[in-house]
PDB file of N, CA and C in Angstrom:
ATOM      1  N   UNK A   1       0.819  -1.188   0.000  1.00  0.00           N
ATOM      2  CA  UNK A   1       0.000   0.000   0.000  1.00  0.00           C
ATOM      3  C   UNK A   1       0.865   1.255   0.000  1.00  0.00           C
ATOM      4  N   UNK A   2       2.246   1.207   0.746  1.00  0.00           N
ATOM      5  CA  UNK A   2       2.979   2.373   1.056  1.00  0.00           C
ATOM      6  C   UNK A   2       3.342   2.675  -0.633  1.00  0.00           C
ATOM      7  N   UNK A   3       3.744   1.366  -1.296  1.00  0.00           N
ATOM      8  CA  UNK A   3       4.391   2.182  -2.067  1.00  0.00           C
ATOM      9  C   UNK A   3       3.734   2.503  -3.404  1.00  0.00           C
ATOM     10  N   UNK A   4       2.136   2.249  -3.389  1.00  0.00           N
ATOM     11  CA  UNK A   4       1.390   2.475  -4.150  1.00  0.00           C
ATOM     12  C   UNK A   4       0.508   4.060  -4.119  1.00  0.00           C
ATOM     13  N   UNK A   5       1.257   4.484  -2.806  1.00  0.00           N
ATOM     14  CA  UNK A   5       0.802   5.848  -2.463  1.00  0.00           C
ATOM     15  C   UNK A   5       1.301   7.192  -2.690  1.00  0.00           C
ATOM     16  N   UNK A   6       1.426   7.636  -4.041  1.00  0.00           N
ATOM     17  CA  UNK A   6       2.309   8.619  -3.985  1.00  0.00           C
ATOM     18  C   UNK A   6       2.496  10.180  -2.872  1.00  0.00           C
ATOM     19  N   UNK A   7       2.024  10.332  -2.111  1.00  0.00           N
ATOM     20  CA  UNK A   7       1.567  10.959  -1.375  1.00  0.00           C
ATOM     21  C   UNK A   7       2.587  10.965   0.090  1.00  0.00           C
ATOM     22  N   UNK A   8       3.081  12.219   0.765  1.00  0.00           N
ATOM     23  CA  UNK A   8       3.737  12.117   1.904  1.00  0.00           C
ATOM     24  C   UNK A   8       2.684  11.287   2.806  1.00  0.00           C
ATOM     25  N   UNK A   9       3.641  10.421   3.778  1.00  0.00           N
ATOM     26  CA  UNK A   9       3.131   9.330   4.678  1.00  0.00           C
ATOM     27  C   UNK A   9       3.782   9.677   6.294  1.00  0.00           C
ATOM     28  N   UNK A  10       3.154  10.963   6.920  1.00  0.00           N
ATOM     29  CA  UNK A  10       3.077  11.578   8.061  1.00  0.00           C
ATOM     30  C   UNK A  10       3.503  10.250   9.212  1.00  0.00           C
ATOM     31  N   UNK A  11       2.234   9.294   9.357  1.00  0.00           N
ATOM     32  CA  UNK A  11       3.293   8.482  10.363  1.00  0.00           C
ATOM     33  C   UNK A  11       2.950   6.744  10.232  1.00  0.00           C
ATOM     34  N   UNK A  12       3.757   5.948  10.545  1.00  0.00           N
ATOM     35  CA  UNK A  12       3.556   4.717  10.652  1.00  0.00           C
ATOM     36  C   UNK A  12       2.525   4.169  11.924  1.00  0.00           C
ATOM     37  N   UNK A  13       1.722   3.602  12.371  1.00  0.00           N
ATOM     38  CA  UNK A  13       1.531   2.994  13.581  1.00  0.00           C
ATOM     39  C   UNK A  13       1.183   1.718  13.293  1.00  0.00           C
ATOM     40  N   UNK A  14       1.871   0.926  13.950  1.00  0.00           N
ATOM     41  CA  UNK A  14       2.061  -0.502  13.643  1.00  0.00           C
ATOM     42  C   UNK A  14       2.514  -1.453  15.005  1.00  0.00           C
ATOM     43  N   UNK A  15       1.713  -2.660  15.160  1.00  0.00           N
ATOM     44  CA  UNK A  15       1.711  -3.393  16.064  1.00  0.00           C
ATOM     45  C   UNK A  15       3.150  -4.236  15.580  1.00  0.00           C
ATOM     46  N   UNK A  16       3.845  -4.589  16.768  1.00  0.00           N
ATOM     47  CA  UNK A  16       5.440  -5.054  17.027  1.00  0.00           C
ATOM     48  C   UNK A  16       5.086  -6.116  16.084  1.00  0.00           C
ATOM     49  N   UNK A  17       4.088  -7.460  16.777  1.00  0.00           N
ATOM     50  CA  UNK A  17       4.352  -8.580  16.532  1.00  0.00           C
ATOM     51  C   UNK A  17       3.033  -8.634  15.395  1.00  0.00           C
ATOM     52  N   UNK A  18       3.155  -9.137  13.996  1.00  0.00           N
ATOM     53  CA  UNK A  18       2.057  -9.113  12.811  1.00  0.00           C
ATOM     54  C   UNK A  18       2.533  -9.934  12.088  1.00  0.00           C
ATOM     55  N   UNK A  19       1.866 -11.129  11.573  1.00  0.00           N
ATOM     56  CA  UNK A  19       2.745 -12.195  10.676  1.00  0.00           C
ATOM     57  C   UNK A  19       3.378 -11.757   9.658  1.00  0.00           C
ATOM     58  N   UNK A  20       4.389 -12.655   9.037  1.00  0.00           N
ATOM     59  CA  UNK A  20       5.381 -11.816   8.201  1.00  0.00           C
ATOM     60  C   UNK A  20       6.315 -10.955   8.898  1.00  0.00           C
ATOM     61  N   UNK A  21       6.029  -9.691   8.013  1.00  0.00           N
ATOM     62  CA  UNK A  21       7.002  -8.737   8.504  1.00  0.00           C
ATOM     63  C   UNK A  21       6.642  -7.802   9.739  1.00  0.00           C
ATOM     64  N   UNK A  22       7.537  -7.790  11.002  1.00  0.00           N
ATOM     65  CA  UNK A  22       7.196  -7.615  12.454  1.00  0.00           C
ATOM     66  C   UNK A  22       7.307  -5.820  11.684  1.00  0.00           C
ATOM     67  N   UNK A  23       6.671  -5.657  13.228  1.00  0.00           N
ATOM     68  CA  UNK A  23       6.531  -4.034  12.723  1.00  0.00           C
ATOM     69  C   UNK A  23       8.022  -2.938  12.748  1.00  0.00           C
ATOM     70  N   UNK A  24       9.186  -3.480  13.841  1.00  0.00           N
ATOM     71  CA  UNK A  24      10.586  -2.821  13.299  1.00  0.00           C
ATOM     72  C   UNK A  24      10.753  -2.525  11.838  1.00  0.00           C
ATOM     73  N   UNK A  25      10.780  -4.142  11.529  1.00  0.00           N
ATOM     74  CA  UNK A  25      11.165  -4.257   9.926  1.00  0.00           C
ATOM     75  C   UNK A  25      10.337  -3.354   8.898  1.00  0.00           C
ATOM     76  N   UNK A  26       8.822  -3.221   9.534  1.00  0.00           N
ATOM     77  CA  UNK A  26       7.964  -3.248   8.238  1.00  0.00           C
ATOM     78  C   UNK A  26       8.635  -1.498   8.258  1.00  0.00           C
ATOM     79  N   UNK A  27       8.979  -0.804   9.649  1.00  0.00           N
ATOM     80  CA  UNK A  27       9.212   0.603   9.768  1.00  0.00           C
ATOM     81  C   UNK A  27      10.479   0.726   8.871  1.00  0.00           C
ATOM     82  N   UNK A  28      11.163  -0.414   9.233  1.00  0.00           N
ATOM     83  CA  UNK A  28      12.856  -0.141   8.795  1.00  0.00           C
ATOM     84  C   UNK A  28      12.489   0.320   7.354  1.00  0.00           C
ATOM     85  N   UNK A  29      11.912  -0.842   6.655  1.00  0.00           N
ATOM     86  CA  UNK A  29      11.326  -0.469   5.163  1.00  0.00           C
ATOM     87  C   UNK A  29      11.172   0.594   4.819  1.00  0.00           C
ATOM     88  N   UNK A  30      10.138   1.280   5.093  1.00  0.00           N
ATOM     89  CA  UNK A  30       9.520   2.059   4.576  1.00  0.00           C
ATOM     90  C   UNK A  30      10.412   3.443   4.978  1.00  0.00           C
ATOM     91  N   UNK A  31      11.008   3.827   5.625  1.00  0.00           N
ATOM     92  CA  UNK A  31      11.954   4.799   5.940  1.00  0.00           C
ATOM     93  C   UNK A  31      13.130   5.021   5.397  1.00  0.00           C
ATOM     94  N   UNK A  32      13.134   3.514   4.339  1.00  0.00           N
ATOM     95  CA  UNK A  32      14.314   3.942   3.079  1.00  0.00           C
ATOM     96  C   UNK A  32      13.775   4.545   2.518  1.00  0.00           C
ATOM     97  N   UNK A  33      12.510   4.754   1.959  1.00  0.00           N
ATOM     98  CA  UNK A  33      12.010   5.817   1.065  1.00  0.00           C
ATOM     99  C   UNK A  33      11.199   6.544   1.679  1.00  0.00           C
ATOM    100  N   UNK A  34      11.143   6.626   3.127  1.00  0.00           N
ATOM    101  CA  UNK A  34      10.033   7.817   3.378  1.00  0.00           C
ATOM    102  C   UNK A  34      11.262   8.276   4.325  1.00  0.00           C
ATOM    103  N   UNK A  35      11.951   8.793   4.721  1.00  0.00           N
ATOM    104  CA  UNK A  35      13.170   8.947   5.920  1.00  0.00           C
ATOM    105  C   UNK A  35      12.596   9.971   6.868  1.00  0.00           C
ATOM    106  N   UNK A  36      11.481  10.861   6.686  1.00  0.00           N
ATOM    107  CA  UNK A  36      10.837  11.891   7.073  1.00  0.00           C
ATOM    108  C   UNK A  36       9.544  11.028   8.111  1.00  0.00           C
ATOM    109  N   UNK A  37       9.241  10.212   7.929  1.00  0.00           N
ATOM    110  CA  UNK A  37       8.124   9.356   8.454  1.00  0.00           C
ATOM    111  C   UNK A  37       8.359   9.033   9.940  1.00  0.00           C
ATOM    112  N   UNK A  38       7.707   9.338  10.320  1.00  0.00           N
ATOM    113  CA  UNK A  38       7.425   9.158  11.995  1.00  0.00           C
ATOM    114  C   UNK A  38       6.696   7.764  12.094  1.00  0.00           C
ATOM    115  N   UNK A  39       7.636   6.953  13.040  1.00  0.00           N
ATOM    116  CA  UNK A  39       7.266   5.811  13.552  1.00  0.00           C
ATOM    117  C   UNK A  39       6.752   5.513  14.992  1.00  0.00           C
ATOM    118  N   UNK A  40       5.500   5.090  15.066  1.00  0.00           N
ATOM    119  CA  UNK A  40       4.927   4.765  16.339  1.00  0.00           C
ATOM    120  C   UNK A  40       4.911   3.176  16.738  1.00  0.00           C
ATOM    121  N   UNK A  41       5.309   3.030  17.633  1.00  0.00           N
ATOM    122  CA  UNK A  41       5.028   1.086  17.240  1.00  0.00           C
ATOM    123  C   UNK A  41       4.497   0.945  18.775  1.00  0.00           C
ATOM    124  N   UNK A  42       3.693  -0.178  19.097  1.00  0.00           N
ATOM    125  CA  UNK A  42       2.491  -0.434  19.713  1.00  0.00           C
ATOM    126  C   UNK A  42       2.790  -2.296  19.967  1.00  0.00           C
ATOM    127  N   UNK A  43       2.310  -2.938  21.259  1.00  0.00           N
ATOM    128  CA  UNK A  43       2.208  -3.921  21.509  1.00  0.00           C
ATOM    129  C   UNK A  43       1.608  -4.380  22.888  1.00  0.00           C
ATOM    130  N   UNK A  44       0.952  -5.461  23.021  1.00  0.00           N
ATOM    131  CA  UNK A  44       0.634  -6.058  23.890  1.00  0.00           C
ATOM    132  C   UNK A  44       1.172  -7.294  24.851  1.00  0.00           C
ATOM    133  N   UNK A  45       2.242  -7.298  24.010  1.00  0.00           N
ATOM    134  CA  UNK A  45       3.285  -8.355  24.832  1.00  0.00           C
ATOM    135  C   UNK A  45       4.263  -7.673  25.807  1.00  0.00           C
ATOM    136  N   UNK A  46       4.201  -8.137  26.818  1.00  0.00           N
ATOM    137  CA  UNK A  46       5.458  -7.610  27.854  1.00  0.00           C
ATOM    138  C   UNK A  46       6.179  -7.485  27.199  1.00  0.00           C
ATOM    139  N   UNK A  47       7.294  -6.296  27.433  1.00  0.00           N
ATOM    140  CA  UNK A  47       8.914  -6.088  26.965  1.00  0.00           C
ATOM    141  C   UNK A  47       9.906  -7.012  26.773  1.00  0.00           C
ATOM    142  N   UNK A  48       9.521  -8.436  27.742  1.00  0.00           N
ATOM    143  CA  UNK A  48      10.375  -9.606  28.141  1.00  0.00           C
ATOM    144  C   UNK A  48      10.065 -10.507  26.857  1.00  0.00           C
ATOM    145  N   UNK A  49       8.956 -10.344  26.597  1.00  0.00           N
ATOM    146  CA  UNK A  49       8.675 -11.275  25.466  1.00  0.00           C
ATOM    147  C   UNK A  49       8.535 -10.875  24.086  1.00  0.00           C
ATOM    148  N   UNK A  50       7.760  -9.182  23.780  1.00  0.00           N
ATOM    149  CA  UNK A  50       8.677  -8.880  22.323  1.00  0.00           C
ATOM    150  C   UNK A  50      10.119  -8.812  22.235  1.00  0.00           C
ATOM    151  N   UNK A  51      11.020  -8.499  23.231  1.00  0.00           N
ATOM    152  CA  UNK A  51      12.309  -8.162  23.555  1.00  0.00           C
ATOM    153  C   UNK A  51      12.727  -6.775  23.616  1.00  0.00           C
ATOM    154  N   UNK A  52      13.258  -6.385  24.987  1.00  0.00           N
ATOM    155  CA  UNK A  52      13.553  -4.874  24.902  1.00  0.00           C
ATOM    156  C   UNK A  52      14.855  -4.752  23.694  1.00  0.00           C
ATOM    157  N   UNK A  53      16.074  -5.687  23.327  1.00  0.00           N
ATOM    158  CA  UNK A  53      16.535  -5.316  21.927  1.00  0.00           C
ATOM    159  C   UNK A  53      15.431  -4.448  20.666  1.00  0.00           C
ATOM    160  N   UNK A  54      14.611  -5.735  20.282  1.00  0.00           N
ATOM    161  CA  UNK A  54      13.701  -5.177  19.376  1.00  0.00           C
ATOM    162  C   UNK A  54      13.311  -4.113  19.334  1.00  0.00           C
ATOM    163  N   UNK A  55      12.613  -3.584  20.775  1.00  0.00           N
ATOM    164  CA  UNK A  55      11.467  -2.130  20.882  1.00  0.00           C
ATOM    165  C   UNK A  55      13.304  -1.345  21.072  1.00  0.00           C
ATOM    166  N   UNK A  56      14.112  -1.710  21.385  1.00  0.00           N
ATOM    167  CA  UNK A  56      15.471  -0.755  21.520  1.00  0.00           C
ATOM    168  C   UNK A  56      15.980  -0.590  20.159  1.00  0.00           C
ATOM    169  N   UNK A  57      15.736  -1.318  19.463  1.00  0.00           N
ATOM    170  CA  UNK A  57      16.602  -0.342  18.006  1.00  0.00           C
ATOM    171  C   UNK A  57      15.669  -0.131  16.785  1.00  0.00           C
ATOM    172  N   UNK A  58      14.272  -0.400  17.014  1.00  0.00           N
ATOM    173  CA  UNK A  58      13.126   0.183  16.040  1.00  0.00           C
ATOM    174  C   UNK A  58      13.392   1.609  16.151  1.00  0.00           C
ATOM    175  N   UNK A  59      12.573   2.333  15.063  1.00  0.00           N
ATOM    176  CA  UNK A  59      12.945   3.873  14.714  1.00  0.00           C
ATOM    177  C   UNK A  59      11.830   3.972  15.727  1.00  0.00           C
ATOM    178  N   UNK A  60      11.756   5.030  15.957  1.00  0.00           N
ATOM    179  CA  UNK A  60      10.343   5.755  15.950  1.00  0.00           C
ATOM    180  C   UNK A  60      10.266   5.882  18.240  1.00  0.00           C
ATOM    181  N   UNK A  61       8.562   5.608  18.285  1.00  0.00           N
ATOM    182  CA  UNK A  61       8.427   5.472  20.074  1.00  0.00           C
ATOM    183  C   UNK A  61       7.434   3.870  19.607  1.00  0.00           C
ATOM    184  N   UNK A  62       7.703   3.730  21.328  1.00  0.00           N
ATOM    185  CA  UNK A  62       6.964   2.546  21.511  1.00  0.00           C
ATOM    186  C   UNK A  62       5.875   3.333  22.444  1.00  0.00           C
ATOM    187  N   UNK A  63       4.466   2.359  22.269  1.00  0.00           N
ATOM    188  CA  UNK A  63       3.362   2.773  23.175  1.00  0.00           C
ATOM    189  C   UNK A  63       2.639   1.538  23.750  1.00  0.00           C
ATOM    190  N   UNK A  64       2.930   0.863  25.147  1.00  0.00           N
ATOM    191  CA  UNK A  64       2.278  -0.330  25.433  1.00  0.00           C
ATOM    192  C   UNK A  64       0.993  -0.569  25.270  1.00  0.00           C
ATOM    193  N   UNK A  65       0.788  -1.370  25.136  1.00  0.00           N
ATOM    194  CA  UNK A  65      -1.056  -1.329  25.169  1.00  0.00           C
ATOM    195  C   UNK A  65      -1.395  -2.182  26.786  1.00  0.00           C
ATOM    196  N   UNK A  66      -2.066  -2.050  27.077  1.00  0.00           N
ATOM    197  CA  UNK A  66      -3.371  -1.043  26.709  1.00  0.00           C
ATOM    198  C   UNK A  66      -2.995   0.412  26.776  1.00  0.00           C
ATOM    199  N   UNK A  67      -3.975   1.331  26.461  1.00  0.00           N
ATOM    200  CA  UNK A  67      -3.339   2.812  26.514  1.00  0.00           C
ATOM    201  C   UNK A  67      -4.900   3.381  26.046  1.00  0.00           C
ATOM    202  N   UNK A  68      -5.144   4.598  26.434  1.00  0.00           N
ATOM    203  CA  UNK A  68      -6.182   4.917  26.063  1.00  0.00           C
ATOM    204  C   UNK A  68      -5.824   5.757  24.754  1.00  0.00           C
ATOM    205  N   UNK A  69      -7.243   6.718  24.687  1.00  0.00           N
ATOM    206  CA  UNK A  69      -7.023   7.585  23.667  1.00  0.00           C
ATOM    207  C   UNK A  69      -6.297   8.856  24.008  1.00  0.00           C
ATOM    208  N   UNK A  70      -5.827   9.174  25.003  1.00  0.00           N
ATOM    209  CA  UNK A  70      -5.529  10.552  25.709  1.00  0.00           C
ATOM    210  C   UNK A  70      -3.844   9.776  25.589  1.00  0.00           C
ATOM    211  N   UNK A  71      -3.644   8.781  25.488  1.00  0.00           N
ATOM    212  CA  UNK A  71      -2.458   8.481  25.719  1.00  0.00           C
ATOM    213  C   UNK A  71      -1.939   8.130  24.572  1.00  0.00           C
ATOM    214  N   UNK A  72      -2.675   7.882  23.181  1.00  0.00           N
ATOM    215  CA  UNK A  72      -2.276   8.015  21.990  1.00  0.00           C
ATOM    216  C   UNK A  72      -2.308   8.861  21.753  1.00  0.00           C
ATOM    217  N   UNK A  73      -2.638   9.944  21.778  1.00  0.00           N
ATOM    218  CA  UNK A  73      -2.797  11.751  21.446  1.00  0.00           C
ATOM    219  C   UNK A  73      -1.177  12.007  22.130  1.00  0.00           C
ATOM    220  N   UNK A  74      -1.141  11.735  23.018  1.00  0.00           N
ATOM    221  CA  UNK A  74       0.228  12.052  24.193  1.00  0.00           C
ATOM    222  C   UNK A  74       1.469  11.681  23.443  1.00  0.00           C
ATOM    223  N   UNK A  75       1.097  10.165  22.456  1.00  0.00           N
ATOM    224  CA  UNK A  75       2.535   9.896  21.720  1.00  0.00           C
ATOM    225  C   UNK A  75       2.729  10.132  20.657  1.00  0.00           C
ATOM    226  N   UNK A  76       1.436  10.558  19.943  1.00  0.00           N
ATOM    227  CA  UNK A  76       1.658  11.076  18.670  1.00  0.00           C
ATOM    228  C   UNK A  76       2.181  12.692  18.868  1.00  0.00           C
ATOM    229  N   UNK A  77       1.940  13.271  19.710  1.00  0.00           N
ATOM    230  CA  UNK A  77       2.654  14.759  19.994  1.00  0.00           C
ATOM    231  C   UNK A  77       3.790  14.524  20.789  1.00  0.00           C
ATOM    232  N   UNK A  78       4.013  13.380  21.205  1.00  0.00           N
ATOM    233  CA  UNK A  78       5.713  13.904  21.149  1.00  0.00           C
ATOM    234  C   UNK A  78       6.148  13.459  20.320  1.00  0.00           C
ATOM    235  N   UNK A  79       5.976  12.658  18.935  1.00  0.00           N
ATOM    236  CA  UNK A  79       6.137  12.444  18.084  1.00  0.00           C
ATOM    237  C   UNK A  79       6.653  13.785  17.213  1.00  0.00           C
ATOM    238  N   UNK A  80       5.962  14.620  17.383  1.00  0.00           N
ATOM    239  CA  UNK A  80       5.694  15.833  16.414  1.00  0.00           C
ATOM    240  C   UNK A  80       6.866  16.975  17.091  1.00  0.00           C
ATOM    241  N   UNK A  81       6.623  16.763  18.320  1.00  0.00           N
ATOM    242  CA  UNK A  81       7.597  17.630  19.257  1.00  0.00           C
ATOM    243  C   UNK A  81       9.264  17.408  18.806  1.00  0.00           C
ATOM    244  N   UNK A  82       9.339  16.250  18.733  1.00  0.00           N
ATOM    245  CA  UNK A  82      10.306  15.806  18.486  1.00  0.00           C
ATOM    246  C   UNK A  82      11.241  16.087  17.110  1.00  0.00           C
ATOM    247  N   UNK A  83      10.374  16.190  16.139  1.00  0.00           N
ATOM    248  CA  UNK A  83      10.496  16.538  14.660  1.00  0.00           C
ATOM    249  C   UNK A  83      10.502  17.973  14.469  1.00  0.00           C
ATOM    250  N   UNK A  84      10.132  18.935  16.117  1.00  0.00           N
ATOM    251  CA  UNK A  84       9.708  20.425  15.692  1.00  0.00           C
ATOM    252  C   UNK A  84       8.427  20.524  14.969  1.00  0.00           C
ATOM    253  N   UNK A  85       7.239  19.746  15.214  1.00  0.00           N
ATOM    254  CA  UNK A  85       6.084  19.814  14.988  1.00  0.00           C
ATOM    255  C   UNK A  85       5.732  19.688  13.755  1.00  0.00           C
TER     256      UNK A  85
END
């Protein structure tokens, strides 16, 4: 879909663990050609069991789940903060 989109692609949010390609990778991807793209990545597995390596060298933030909506608003702006908005 990414690369059928010609269109800037503001941010990724993507669950860690998704068959195939885990969500690091699917970010790693797409940031060869989007390098501007803000990565959010998201999971429900303890840290012990996706692996803090993994959530440690993905681009972007991690956001555990559960999490509400006030707390996805919270990581997508420091997302933005981060970039200088």
């Amino acid at each position: 879909m990414a690369s059928a989109h010609e269109g800037r692609i503001d941010l990724l949010f993507s669950d860690v663990v998704m068959p195939g390609l885990r969500g690091p990778g699917l970010a790693a991807a797409l940031q060869r050609s989007r390098p501007d793209m803000r990565v959010l990545l998201t999971s429900g597995y303890a840290a012990d069991v996706v692996g803090q390596r993994t959530i440690a060298s993905a681009p972007g933030q991690f956001l555990a789940k559960p999490y509400t909506p006030s707390m996805l608003a919270a990581a997508v702006a420091r997302l933005l903060e981060e970039d200088g908005g």
